[in-house]
N, C-alpha and C. Protein backbone atom coordinates (compact mmCIF):
# COMPACT_ATOMS: atom_id res chain seq x y z
N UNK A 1 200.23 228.90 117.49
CA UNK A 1 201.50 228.51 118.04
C UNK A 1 202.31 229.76 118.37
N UNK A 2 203.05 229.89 119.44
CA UNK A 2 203.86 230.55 119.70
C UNK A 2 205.65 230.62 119.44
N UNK A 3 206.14 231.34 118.53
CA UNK A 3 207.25 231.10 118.35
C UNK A 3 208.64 231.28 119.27
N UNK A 4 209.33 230.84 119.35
CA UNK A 4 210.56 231.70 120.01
C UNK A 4 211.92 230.95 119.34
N UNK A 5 212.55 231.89 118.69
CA UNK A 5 213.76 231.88 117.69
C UNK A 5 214.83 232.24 118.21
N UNK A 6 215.52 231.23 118.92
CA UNK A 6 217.06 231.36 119.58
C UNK A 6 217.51 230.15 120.03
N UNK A 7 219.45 230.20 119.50
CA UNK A 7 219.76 228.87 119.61
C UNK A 7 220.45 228.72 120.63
N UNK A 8 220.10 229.19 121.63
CA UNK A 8 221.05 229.30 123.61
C UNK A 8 219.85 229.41 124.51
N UNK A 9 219.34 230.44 124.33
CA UNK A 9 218.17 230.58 125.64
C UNK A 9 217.05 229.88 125.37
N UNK A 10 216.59 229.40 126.26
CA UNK A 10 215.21 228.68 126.47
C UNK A 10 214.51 229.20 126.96
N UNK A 11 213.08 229.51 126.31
CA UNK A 11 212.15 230.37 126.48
C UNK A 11 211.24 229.94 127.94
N UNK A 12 211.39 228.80 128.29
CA UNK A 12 210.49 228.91 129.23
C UNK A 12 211.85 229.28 130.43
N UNK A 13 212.79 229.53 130.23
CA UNK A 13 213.55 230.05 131.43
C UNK A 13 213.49 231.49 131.27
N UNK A 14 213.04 231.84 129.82
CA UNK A 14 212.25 233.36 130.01
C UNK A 14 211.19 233.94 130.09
N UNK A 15 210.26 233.40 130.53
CA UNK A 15 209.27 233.95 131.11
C UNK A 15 207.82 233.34 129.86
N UNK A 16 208.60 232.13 128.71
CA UNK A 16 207.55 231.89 127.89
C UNK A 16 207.50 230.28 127.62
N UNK A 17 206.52 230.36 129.08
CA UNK A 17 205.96 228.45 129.30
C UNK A 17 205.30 228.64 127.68
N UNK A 18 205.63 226.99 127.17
CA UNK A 18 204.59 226.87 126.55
C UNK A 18 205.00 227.05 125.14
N UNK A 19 205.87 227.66 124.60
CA UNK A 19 206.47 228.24 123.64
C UNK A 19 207.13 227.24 122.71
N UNK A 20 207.21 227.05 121.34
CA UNK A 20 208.15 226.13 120.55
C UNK A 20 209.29 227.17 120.37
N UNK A 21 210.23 226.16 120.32
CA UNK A 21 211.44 226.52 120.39
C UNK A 21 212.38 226.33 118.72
N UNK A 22 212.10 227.34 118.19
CA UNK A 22 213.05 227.13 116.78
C UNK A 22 214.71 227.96 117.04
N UNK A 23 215.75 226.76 116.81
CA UNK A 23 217.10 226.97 117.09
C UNK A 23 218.12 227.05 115.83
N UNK A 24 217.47 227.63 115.04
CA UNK A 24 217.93 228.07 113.46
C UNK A 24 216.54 228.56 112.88
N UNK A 25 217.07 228.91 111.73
CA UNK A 25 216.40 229.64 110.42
C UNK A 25 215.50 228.73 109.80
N UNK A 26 216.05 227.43 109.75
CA UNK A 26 215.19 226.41 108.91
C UNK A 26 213.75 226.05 109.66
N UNK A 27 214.29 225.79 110.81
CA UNK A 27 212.99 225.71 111.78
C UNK A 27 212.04 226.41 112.23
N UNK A 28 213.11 227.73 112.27
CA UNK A 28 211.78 229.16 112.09
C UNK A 28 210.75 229.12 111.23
N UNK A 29 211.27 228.74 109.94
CA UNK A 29 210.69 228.92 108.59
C UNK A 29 209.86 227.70 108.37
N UNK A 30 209.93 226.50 108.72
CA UNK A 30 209.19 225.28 109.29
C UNK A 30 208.05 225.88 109.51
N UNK A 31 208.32 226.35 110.90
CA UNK A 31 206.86 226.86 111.97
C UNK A 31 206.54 227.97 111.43
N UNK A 32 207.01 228.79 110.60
CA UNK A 32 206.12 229.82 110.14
C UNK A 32 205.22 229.68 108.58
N UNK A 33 205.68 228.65 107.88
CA UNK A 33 205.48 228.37 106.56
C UNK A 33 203.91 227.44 107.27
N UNK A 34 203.43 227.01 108.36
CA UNK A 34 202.79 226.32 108.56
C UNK A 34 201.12 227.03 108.80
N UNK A 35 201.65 228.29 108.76
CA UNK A 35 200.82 229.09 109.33
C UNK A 35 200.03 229.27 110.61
N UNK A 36 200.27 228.86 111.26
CA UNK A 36 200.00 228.29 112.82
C UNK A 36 200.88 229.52 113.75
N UNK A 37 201.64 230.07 113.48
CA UNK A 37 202.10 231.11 114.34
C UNK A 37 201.44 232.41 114.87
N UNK A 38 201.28 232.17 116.00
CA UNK A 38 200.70 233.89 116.59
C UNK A 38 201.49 234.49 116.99
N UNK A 39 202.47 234.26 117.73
CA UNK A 39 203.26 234.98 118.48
C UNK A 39 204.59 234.49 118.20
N UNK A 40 205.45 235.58 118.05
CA UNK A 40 206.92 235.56 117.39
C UNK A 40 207.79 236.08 118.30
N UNK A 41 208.94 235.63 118.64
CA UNK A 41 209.82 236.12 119.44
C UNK A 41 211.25 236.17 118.84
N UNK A 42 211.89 236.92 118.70
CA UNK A 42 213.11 236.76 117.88
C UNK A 42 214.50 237.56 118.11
N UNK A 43 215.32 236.67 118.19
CA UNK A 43 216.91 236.74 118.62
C UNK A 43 217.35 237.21 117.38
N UNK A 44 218.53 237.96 117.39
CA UNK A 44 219.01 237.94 115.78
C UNK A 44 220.21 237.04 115.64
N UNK A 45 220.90 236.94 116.60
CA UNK A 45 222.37 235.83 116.18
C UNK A 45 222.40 234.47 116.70
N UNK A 46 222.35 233.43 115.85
CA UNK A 46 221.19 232.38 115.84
C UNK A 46 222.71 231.08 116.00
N UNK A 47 223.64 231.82 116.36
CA UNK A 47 225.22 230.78 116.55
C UNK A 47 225.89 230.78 115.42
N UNK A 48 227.22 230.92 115.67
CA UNK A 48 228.13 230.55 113.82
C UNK A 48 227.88 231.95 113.19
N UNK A 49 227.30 232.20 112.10
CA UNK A 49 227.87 233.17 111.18
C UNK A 49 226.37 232.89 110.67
N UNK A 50 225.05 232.43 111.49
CA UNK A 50 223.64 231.88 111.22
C UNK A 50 223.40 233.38 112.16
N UNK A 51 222.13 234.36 111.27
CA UNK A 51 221.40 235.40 111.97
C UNK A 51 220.25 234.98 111.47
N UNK A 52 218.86 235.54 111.99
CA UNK A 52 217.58 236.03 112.11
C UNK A 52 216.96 235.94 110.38
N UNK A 53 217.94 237.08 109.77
CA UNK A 53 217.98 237.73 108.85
C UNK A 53 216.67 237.29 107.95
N UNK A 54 216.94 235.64 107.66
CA UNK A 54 216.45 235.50 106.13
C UNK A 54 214.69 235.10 106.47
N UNK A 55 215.23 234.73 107.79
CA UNK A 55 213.89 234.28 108.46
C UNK A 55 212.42 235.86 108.60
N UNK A 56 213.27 237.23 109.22
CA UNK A 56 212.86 238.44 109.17
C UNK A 56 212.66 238.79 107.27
N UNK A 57 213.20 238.61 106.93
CA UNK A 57 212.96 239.01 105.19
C UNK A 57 212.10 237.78 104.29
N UNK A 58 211.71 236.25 104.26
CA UNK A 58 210.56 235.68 104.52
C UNK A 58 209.83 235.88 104.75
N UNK A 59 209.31 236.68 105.99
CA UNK A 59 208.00 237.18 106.37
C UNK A 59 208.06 238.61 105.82
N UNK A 60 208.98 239.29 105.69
CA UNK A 60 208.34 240.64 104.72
C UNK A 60 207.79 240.09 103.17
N UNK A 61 209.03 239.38 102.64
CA UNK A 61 208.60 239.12 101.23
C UNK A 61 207.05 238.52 101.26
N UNK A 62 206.46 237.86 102.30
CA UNK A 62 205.11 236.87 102.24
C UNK A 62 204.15 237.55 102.72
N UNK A 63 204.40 238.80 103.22
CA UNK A 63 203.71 239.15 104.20
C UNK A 63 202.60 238.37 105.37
N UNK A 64 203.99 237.49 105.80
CA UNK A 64 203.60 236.61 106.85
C UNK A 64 203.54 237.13 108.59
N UNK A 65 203.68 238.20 108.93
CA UNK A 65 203.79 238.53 110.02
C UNK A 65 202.53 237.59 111.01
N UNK A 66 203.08 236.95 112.15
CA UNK A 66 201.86 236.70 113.20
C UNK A 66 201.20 238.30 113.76
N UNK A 67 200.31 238.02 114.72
CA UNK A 67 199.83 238.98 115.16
C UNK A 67 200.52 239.48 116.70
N UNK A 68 201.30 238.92 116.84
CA UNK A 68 202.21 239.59 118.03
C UNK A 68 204.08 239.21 117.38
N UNK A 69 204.89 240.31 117.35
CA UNK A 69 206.24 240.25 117.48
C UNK A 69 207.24 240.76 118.59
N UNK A 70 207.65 239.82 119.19
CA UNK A 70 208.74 241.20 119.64
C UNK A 70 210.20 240.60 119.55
N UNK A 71 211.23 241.84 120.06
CA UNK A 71 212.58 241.34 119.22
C UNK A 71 213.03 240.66 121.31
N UNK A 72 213.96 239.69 121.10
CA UNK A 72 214.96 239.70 122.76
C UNK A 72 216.30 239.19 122.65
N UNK A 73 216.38 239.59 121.25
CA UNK A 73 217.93 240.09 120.99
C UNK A 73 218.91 240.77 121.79
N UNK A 74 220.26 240.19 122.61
CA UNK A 74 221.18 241.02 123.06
C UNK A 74 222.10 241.87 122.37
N UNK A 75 222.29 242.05 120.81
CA UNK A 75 222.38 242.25 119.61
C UNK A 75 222.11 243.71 119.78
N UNK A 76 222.63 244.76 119.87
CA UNK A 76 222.08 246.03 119.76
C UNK A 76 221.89 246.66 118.01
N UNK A 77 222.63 245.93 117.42
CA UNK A 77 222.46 246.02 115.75
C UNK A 77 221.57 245.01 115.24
N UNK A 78 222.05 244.54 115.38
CA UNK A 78 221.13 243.51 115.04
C UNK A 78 219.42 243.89 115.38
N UNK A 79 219.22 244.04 117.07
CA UNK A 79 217.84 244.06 117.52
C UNK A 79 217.23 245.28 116.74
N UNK A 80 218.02 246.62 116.70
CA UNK A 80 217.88 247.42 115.85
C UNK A 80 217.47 247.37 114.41
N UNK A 81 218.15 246.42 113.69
CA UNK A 81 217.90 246.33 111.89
C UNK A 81 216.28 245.20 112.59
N UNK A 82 216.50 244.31 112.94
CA UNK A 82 214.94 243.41 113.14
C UNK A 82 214.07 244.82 113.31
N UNK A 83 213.91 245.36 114.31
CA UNK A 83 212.73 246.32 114.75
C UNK A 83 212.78 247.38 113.55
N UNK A 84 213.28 247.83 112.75
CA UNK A 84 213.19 248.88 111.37
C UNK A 84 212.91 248.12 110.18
N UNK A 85 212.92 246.85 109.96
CA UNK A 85 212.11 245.95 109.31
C UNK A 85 210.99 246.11 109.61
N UNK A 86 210.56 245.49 111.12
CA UNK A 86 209.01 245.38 111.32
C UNK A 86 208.23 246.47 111.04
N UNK A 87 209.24 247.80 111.81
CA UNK A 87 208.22 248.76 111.36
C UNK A 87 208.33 249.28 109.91
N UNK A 88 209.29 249.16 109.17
CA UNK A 88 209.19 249.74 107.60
C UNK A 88 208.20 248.53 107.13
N UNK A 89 207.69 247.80 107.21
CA UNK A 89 206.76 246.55 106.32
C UNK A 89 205.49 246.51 107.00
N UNK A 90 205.47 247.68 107.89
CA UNK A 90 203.91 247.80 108.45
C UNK A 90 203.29 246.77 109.20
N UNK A 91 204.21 246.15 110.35
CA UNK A 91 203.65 245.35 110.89
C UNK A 91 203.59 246.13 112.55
N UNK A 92 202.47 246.44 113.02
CA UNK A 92 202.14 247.38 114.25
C UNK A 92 202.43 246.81 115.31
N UNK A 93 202.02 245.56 115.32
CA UNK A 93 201.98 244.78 116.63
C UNK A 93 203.23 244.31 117.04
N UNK A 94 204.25 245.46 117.43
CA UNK A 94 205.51 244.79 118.22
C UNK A 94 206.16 245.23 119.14
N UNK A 95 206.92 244.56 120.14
CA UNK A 95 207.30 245.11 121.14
C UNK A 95 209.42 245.26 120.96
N UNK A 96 209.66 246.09 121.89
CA UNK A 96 211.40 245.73 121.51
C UNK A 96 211.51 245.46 123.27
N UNK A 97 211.53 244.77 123.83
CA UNK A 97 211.95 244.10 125.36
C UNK A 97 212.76 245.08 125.56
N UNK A 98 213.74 245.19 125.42
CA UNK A 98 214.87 246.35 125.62
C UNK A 98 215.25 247.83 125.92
N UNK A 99 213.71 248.05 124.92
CA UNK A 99 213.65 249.39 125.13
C UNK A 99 211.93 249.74 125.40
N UNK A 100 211.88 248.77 126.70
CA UNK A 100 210.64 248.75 127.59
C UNK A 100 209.99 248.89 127.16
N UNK A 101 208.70 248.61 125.86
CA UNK A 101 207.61 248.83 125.29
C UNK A 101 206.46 247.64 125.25
């Protein structure tokens, strides 16, 4: 399964037909607790005073990472603390959209 974690944009209006759409933390954690996730896509400010956060620290504590991440956060702190997670917990496979990689 392919993830995409944001509660405004719709992924297939970004370029990801095909994609489930988790629009909070709980649902992230739904589709990732299921183990079925390959591909992760992730926003950090998720509406309200709701971020990324616990959902990004879940998969460090489990060491649940899928095998593809990338951040498409407009969030420049935010996209920042996500991508220094991924890479401090040794997960290789990620991209930051933003900063063209």
């Amino acid at each position: 399964m392919k993830l995409w974690v944001d509660d405004e944009r719709d992924p297939a209006q970004h370029g990801h037909d095909g994609w489930v759409w988790a629009k909070t933390c709980s649902e992230a954690l739904e589709a990732l607790r299921s183990g079925e996730v390959t591909h992760l896509s992730l926003d950090h400010d998720l509406g309200g005073t709701e971020t990324v956060r616990p959902v990004v620290l879940w998969l460090c504590d489990n060491l649940a990472w899928p095998g593809f991440v990338k951040t498409h956060s407009m969030n420049p702190v935010g996209r920042e603390w996500i991508n220094q997670m991924i890479a401090r917990y040794g997960h290789w496979n990620w991209r930051n959209k933003n900063a063209g990689t």
